[in-house]
N, C-alpha and C. Protein backbone atom coordinates (compact mmCIF):
# COMPACT_ATOMS: atom_id res chain seq x y z
N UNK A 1 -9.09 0.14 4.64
CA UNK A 1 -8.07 0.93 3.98
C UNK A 1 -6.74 0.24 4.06
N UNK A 2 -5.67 0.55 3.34
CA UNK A 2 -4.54 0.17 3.30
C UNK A 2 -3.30 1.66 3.40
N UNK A 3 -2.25 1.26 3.88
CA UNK A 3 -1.11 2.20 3.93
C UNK A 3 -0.38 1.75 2.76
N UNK A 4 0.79 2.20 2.25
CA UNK A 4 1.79 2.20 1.61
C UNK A 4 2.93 2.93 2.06
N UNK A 5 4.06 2.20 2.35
CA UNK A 5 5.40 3.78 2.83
C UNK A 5 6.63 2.76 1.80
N UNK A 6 7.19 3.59 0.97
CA UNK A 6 8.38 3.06 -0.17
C UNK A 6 9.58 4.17 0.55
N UNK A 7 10.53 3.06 0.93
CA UNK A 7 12.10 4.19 1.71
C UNK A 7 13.13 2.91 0.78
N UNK A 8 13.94 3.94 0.84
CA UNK A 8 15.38 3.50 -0.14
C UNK A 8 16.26 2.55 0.90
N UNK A 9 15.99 2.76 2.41
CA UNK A 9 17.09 2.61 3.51
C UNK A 9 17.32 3.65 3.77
N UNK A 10 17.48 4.60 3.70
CA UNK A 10 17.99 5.91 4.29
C UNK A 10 16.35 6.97 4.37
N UNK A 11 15.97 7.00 3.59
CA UNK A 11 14.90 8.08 3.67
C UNK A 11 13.61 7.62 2.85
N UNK A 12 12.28 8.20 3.71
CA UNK A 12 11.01 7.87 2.94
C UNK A 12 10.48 8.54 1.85
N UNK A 13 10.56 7.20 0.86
CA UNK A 13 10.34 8.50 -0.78
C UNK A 13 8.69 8.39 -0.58
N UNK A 14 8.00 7.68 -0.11
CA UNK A 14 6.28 7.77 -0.98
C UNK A 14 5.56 7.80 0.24
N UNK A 15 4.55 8.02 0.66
CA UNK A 15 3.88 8.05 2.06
C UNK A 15 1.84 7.32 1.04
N UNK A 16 1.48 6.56 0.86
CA UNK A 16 0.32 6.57 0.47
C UNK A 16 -0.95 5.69 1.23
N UNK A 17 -1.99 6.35 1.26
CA UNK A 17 -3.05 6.16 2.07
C UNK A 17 -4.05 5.36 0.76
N UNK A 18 -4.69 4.12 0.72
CA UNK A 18 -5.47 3.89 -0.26
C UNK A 18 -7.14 3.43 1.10
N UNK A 19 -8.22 3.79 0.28
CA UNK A 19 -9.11 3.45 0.82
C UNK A 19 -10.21 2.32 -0.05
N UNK A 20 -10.23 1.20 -0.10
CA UNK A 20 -10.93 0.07 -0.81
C UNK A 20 -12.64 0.53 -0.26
N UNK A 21 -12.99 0.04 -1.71
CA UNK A 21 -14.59 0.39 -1.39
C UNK A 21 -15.00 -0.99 -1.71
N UNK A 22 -14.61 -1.79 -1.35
CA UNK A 22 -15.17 -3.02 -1.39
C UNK A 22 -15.12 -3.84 -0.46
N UNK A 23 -15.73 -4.84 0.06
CA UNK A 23 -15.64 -5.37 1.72
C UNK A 23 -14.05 -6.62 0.96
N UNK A 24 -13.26 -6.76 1.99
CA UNK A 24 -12.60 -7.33 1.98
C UNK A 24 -12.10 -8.20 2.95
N UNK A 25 -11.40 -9.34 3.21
CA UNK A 25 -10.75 -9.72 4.59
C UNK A 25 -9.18 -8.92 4.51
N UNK A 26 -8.30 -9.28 5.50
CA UNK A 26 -6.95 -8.18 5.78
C UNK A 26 -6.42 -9.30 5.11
N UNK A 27 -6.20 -10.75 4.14
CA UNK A 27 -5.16 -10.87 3.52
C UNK A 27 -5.21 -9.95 2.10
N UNK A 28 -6.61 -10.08 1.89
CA UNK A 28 -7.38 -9.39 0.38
C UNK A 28 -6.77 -7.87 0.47
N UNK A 29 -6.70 -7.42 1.58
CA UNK A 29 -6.09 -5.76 1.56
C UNK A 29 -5.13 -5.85 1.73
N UNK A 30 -4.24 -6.86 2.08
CA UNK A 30 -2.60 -6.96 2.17
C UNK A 30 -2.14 -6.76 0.80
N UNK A 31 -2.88 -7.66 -0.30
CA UNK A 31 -2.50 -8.06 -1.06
C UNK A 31 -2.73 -6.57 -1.87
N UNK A 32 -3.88 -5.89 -2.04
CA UNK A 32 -4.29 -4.57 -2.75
C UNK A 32 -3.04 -3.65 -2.25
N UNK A 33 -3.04 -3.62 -0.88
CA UNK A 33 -1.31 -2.65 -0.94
C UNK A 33 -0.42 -2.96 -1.43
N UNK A 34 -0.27 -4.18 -1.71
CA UNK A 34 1.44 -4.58 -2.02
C UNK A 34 0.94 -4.68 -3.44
N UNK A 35 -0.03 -4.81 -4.17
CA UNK A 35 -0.39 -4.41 -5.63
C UNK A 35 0.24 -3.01 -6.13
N UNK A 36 -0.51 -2.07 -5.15
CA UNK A 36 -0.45 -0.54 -5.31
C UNK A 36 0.29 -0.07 -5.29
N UNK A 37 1.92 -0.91 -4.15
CA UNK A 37 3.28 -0.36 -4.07
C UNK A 37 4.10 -0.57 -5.05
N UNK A 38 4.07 -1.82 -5.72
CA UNK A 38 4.21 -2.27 -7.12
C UNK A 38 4.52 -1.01 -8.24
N UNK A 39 3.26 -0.30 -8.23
CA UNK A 39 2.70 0.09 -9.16
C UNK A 39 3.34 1.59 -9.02
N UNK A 40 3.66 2.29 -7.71
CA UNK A 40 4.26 3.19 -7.50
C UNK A 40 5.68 3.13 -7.31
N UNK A 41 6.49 1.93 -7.29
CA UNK A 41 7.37 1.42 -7.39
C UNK A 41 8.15 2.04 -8.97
């Protein structure tokens, strides 16, 4: 799984939990969060 947390500097706007159903190594899920924050960005 991966986390996501998006804050301005002062306060946390997004809190998100993603769960990958695919086997991955932790750069491959680094990279799927910082995709996903992107995207909620």
């Amino acid at each position: 799984g991966a986390g996501i947390i998006l804050e301005n500097g002062e306060e946390v706007l997004i809190e998100v939990s993603l769960g990958l159903v695919f086997p991955t190594t932790n750069n491959q899920a680094e990279y799927e969060a910082f995709l996903a924050g992107l995207r909620l960005a």
